[in-house]
N, C-alpha and C. Protein backbone atom coordinates (compact mmCIF):
# COMPACT_ATOMS: atom_id res chain seq x y z
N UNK A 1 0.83 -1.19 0.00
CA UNK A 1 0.00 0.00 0.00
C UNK A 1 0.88 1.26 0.00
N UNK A 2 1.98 1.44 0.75
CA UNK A 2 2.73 2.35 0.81
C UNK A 2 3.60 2.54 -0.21
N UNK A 3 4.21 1.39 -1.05
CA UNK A 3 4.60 1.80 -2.25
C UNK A 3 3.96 2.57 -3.56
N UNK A 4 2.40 1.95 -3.51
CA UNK A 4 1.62 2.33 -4.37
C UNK A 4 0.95 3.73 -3.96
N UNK A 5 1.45 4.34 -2.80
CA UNK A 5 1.13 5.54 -2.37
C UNK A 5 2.29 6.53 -2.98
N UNK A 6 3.25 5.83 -2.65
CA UNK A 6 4.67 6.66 -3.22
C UNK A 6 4.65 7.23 -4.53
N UNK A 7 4.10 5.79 -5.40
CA UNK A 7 4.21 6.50 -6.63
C UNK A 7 3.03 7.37 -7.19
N UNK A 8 2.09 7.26 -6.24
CA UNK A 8 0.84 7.87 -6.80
C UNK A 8 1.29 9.69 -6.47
N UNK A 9 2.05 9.33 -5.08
CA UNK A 9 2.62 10.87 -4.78
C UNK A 9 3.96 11.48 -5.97
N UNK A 10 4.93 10.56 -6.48
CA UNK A 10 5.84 11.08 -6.98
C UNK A 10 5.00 11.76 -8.41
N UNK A 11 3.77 10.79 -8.80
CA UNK A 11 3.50 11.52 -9.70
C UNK A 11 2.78 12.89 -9.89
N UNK A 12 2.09 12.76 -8.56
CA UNK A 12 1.12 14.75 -8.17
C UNK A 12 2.68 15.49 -8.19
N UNK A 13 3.78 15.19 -7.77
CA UNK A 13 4.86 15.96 -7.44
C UNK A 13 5.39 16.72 -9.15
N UNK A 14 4.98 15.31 -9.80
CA UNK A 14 5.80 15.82 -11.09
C UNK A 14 4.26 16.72 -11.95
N UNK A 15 3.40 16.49 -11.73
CA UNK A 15 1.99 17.24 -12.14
C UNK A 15 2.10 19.08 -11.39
N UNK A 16 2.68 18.88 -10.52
CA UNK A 16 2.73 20.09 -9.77
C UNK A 16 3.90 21.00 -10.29
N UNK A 17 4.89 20.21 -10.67
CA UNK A 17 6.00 21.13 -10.92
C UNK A 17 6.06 21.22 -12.45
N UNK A 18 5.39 20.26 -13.26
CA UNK A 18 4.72 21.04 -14.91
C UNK A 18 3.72 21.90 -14.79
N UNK A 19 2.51 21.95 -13.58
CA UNK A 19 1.93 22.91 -14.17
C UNK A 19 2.31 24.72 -13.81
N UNK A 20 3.30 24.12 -12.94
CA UNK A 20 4.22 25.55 -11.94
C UNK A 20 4.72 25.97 -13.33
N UNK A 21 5.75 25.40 -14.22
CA UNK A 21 6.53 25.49 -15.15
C UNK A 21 5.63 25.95 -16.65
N UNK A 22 4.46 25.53 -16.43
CA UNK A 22 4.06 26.02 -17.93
C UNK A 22 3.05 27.67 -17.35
N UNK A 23 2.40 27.83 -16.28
CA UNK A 23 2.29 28.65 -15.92
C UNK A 23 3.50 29.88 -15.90
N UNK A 24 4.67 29.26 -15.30
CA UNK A 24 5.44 30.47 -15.42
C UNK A 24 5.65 31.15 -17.02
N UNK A 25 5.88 29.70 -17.38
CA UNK A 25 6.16 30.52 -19.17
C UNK A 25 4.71 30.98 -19.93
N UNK A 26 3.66 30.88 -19.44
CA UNK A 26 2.68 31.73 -19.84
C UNK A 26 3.10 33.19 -19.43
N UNK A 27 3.17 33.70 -17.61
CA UNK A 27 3.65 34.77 -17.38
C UNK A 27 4.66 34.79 -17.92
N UNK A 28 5.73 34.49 -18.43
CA UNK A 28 7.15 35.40 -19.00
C UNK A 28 6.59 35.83 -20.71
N UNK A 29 5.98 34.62 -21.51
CA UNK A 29 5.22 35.25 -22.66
C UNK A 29 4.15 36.26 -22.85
N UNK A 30 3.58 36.45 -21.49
CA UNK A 30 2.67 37.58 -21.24
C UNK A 30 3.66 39.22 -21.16
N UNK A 31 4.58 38.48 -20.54
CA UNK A 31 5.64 40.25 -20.30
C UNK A 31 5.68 40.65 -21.61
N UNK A 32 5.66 40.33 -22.69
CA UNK A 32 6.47 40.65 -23.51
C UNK A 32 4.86 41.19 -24.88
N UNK A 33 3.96 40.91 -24.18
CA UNK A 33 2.97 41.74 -24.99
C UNK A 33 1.77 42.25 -24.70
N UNK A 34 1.61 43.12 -25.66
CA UNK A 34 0.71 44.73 -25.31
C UNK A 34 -0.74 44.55 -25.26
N UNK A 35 -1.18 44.22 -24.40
CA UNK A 35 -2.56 44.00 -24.15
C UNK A 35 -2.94 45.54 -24.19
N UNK A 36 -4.31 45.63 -24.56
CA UNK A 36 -5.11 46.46 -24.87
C UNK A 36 -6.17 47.08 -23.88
N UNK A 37 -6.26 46.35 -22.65
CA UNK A 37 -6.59 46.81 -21.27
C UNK A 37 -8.11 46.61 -21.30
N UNK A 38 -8.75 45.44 -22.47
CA UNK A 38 -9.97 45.31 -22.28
C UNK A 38 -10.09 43.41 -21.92
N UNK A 39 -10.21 43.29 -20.29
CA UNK A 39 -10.68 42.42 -20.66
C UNK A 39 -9.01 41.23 -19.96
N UNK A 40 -9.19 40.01 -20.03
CA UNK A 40 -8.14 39.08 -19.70
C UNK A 40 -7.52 38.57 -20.49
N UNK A 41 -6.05 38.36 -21.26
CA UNK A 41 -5.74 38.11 -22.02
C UNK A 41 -5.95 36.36 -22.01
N UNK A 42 -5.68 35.59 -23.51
CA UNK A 42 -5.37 34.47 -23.36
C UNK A 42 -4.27 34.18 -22.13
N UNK A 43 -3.02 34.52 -22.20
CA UNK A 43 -1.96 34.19 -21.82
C UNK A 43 -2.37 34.05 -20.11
N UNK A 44 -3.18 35.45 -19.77
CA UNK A 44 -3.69 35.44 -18.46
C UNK A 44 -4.55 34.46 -17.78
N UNK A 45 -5.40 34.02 -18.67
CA UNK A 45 -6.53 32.75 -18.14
C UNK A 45 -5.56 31.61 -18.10
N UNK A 46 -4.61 31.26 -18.86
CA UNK A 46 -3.79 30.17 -18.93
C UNK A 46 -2.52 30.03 -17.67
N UNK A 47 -2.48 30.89 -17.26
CA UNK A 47 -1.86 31.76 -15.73
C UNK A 47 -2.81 30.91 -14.71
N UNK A 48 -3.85 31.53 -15.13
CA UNK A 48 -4.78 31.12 -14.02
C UNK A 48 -5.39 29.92 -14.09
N UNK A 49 -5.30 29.42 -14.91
CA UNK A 49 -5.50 27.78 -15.33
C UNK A 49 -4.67 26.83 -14.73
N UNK A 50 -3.69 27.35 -14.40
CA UNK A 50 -2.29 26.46 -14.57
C UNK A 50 -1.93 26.51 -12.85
N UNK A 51 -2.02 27.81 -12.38
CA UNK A 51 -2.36 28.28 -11.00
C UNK A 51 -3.66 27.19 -10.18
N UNK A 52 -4.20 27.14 -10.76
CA UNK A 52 -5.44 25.95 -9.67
C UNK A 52 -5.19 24.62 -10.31
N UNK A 53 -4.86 24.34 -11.02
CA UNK A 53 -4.54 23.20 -11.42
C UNK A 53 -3.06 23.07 -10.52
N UNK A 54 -2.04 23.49 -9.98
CA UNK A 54 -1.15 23.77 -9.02
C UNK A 54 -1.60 23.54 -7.78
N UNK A 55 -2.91 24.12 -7.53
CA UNK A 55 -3.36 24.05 -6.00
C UNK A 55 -3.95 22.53 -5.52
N UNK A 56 -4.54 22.07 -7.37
CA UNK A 56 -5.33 20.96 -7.13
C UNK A 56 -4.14 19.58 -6.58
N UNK A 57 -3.43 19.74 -7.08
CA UNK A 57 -2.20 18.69 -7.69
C UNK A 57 -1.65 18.90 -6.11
N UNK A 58 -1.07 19.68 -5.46
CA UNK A 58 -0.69 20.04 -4.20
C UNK A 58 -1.50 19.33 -2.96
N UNK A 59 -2.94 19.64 -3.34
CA UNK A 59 -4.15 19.49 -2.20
C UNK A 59 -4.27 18.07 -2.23
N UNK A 60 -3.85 17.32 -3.13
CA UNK A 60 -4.08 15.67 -3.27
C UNK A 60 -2.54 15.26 -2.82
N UNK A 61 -1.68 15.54 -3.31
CA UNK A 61 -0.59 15.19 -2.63
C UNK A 61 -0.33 15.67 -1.04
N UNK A 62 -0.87 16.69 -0.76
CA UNK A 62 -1.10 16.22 0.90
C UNK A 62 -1.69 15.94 1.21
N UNK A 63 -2.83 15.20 0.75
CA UNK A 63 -4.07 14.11 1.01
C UNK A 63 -3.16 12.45 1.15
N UNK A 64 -2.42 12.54 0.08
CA UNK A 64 -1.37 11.07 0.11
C UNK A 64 -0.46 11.13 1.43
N UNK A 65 0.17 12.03 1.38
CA UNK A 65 0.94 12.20 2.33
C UNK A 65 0.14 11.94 3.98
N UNK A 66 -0.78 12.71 4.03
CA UNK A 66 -1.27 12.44 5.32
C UNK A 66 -2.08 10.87 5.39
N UNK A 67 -2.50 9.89 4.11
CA UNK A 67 -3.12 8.78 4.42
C UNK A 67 -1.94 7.97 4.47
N UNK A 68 -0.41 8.39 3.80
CA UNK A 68 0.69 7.21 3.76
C UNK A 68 0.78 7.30 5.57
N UNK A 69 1.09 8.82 5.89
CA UNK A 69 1.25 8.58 7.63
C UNK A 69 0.37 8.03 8.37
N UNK A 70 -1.01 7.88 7.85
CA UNK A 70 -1.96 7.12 8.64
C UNK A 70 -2.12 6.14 8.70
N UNK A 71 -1.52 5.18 7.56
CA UNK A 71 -0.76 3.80 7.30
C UNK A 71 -0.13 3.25 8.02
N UNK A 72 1.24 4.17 8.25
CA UNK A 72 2.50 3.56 8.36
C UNK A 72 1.89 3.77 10.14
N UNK A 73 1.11 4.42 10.83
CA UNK A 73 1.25 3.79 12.17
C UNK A 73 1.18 2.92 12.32
C-alpha cells in the first residue's frame, strides 16, 4: 500500500512542478505583450488555469501524504 502511495505521490509531485513550469512561461510570454486593457488576455486565463490546477495537484498530494502517515502507524 505504501509503495503504491509513493508512486501515486511522486507523480502529483511531477503534475505540480509542470503545471508551476508552464504557468510560469505563460507569465514570461505575457511580459512581452501589449494588451489592450480590455478584458483578460489568453496568456492570463492560462496563468490562471495552470495556478489551480497547481493548488489541485498540491491538495491531493497532501491528502497522500497524510493517508501514507496514517498507514505507516
Amino acid at each position: 500500500m505504501i509503495y503504491l502511495l509513493a508512486i501515486v505521490l511522486a507523480g502529483l509531485m511531477i503534475m505540480v512542478l509542470i503545471s508551476l513550469l508552464r504557468g510560469l512561461n505563460a507569465f514570461r510570454e505575457s511580459m512581452h505583450d501589449d494588451p489592450d486593457g480590455v478584458g483578460a488576455t489568453e496568456l492570463q486565463l492560462k496563468q490562471n488555469r495552470m495556478m489551480w490546477a497547481r493548488i489541485k495537484y498540491q491538495a491531493l498530494a497532501v491528502v497522500v501524504v497524510m493517508i501514507m502517515l496514517a498507514v505507516a502507524r
